[in-house]
Protein backbone atom coordinates (compact mmCIF):
# COMPACT_ATOMS: atom_id res chain seq x y z
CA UNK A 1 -1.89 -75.12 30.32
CA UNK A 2 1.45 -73.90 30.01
CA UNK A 3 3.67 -75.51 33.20
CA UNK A 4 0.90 -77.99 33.96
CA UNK A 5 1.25 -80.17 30.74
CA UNK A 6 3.67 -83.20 31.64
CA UNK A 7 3.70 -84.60 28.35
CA UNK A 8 7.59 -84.28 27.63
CA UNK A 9 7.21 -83.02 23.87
CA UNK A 10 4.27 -81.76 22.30
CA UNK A 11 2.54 -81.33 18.97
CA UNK A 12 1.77 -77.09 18.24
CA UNK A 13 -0.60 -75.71 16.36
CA UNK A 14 -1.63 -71.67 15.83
CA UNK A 15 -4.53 -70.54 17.11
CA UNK A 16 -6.17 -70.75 14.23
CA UNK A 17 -6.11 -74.86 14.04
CA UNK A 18 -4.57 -75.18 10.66
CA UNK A 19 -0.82 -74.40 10.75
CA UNK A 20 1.45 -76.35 12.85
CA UNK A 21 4.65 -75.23 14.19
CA UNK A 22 5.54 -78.93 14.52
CA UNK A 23 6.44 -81.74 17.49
CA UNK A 24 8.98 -79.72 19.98
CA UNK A 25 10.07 -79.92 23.60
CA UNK A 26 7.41 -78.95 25.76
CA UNK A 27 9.52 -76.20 27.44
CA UNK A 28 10.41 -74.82 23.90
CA UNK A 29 6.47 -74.76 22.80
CA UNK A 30 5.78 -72.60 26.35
CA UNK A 31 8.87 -70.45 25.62
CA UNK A 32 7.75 -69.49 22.02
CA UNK A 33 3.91 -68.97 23.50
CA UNK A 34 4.90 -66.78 26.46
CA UNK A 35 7.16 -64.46 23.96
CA UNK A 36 4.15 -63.71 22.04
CA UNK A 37 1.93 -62.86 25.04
CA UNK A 38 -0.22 -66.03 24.78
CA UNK A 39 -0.73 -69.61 26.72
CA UNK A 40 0.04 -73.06 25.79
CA UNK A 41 -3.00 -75.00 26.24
CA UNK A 42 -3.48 -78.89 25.67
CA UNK A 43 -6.28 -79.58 23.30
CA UNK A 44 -5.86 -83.41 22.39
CA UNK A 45 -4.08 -84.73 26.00
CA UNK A 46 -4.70 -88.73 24.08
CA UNK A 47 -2.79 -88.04 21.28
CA UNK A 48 0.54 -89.21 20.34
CA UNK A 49 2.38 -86.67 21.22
CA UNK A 50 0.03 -84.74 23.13
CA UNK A 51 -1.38 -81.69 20.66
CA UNK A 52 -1.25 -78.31 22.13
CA UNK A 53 -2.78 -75.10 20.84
CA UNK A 54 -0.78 -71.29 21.17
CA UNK A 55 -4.03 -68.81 21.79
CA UNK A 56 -5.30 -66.22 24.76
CA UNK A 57 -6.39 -69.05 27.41
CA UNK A 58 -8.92 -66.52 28.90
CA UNK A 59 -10.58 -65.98 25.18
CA UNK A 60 -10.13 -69.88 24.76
CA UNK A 61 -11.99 -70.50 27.41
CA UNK A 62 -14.94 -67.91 26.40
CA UNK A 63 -15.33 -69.69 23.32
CA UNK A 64 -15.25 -73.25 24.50
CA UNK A 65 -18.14 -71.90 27.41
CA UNK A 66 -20.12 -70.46 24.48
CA UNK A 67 -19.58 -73.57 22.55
CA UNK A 68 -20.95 -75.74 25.92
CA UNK A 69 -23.52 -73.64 26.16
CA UNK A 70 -24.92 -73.79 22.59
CA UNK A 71 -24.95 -77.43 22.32
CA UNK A 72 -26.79 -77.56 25.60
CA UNK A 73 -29.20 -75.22 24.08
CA UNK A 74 -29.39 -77.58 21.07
CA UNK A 75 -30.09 -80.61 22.39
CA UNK A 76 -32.03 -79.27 25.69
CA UNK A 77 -35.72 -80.74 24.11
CA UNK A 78 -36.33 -84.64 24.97
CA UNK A 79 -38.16 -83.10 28.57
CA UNK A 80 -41.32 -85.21 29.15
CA UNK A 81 -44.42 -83.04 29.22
CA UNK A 82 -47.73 -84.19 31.33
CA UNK A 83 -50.85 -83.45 29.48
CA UNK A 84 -53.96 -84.52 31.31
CA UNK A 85 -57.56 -85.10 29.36
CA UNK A 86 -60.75 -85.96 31.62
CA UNK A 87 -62.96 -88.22 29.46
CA UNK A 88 -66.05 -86.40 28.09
CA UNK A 89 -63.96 -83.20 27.83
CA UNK A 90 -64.99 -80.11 26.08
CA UNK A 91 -64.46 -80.03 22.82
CA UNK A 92 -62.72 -76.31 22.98
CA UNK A 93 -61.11 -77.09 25.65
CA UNK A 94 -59.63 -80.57 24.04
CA UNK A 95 -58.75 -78.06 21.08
CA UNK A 96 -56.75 -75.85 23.52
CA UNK A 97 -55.01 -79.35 24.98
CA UNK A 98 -54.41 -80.79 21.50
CA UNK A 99 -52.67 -77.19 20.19
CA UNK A 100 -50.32 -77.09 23.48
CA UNK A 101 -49.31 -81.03 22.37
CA UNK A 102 -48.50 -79.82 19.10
CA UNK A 103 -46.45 -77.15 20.72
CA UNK A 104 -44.41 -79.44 23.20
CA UNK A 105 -44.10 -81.79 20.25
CA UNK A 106 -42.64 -79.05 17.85
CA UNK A 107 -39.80 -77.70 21.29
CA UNK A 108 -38.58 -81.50 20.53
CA UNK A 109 -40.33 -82.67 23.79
CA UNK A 110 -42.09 -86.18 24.63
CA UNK A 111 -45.93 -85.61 25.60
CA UNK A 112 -46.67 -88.02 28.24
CA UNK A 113 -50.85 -88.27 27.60
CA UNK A 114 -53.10 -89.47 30.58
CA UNK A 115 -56.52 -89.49 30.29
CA UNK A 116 -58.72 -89.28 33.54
CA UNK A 117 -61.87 -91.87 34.51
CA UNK A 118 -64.18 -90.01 37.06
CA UNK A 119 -66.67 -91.90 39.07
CA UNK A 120 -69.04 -93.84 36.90
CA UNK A 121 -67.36 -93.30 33.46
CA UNK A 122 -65.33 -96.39 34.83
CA UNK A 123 -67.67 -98.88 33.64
CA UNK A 124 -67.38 -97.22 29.80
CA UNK A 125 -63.31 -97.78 29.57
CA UNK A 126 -64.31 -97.62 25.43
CA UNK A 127 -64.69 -93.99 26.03
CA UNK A 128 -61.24 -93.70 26.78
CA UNK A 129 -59.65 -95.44 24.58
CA UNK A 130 -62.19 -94.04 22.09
CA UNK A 131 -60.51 -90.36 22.86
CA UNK A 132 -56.58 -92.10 23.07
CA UNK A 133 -57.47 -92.99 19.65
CA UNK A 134 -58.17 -89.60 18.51
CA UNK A 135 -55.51 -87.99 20.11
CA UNK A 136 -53.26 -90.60 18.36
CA UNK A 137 -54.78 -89.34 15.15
CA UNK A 138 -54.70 -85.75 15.40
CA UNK A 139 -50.82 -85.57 16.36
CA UNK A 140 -49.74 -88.04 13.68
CA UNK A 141 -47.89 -85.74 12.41
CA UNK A 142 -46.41 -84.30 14.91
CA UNK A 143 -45.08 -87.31 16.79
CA UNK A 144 -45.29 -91.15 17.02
CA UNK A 145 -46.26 -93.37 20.04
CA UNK A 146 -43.50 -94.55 21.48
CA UNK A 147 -45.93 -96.18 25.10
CA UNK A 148 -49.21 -97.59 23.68
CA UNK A 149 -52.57 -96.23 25.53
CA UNK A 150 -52.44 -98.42 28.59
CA UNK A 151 -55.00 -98.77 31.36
CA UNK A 152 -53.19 -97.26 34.91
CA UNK A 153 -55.56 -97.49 37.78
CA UNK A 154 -58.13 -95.02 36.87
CA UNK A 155 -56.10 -93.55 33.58
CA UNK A 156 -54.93 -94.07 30.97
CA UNK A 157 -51.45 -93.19 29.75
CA UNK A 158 -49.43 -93.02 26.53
CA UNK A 159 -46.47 -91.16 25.12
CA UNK A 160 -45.57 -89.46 22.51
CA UNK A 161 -42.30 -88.60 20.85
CA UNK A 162 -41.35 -85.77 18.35
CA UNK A 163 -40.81 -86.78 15.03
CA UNK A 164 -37.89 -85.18 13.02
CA UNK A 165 -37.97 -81.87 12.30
CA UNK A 166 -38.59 -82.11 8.87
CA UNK A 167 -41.01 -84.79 9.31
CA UNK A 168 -43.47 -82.26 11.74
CA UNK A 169 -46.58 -80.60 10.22
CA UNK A 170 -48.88 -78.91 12.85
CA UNK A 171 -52.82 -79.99 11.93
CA UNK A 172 -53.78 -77.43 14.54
CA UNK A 173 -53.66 -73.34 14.18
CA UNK A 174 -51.59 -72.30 17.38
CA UNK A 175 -53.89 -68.23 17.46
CA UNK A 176 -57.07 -69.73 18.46
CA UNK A 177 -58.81 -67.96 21.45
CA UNK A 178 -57.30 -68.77 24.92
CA UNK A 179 -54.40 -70.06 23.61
CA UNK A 180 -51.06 -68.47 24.64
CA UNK A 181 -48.52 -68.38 21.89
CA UNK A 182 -44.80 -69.59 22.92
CA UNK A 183 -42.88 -66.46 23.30
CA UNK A 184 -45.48 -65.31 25.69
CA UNK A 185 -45.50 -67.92 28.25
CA UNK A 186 -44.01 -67.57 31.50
CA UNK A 187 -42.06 -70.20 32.96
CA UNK A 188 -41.84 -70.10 36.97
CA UNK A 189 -39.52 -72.60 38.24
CA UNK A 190 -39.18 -74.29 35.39
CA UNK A 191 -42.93 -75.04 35.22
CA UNK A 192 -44.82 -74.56 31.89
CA UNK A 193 -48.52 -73.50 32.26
CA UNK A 194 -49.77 -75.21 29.28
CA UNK A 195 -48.97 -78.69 31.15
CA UNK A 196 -52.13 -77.97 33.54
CA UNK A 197 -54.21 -76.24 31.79
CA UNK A 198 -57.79 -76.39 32.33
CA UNK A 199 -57.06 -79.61 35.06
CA UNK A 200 -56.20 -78.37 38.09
CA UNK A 201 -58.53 -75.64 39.12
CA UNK A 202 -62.34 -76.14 40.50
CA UNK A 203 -64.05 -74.32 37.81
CA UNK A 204 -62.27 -76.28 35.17
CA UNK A 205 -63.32 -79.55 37.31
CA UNK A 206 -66.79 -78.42 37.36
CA UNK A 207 -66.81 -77.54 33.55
CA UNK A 208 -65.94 -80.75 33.07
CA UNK A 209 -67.93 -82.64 34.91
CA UNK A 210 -71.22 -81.00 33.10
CA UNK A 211 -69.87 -83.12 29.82
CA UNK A 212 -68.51 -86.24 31.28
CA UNK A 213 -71.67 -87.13 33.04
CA UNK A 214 -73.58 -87.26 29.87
CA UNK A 215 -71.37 -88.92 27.67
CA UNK A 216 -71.37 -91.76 30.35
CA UNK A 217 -74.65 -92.02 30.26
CA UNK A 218 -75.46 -91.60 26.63
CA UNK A 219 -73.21 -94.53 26.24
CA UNK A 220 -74.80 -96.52 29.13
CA UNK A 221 -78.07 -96.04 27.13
């Protein structure tokens, strides 16, 4: 800006990008700025000469914070989102889970899946991929697997990514009961509730337990 550019000439342009007052000594470009109450500011510093806008530096800089801050806002989806499914889960609840995928997947995230063996259900990995499958299915169009279901330890994982906008259609009503819609959620250090969800809490563990034993064993007979 103004005294700091070092290019020896300059290329100036108005404020408003489209009429130039041409190439001129760079002293001559901060003369004819500073009689008009406005800055000199170097927009292009790489080109040949250097090109160099007349405008209010303090409202320049506003605008090019606003501008930062807008594509940031734009292109602030691709997070990865954890979504955890025990195997034998309840069919509600798996209806809650699937809804909150389709949510994540319409924000532009990634949905990293990982489905949860407990205790016996080891020996009946078919369950698992049996419910890997359907999640597959039910957000096909919502997103495509990018990480095919893949046996980690005890889980499962795969991942999911958006498709394009235009592409996404939601199978799955986001008003069903116990299901918070988007503008209602509160984020706490940048932690979104719907990742945890029925998981993490002893009741929830209990709940599920009552269906995973059974389907374990219905499939073991």
């Amino acid at each position: 800006m103004n005294e700091r550019i070092r290019a020896p000439k300059v290329r100036v342009v108005e404020a408003d990008g489209h009429h130039q007052l041409g190439v001129m000594p760079t002293h001559q470009a901060i003369r004819i700025a500073k009689e008009r109450g406005l800055d000199l500011v170097e927009v292009a510093p790489n080109a040949d000469p250097p090109v160099c806008k007349i405008v209010n530096y303090g409202k320049y800089k506003y605008i090019q914070e606003k501008h930062k801050k807008e594509t940031h806002k734009h292109h602030k989806g691709g997070k990865v989102k954890e979504m955890k499914f025990r195997i034998g889960i309840d069919p509600h609840d798996y209806h809650i889970k699937i809804v909150h995928a389709e949510d994540f997947l319409a924000e532009g995230h990634k949905v990293r899946i990982q489905l949860q063996f407990r205790g016996r259900q080891m020996a009946h990995q078919e369950l698992g991929h049996e419910l890997a499958q359907k999640i597959k299915a039910d957000l096909l169009t919502m997103g495509h697997v990018d990480q095919e279901p893949k046996m980690a330890g005890r889980n499962i994982n795969m991942q999911i990514s958006p498709l394009p906008g235009q592409q996404r259609h939601r199978k799955f009503k986001t008003h069903l009961k116990g299901v918070t819609e988007h503008h209602e959620i509160k984020h706490q250090d940048g932690h979104d509730p719907r990742e945890d969800k029925h998981d993490d809490d002893e009741e929830d563990d209990h709940h599920d337990d009552d269906h995973a034993k059974p389907s374990a064993e219905t499939a073991a007979g």
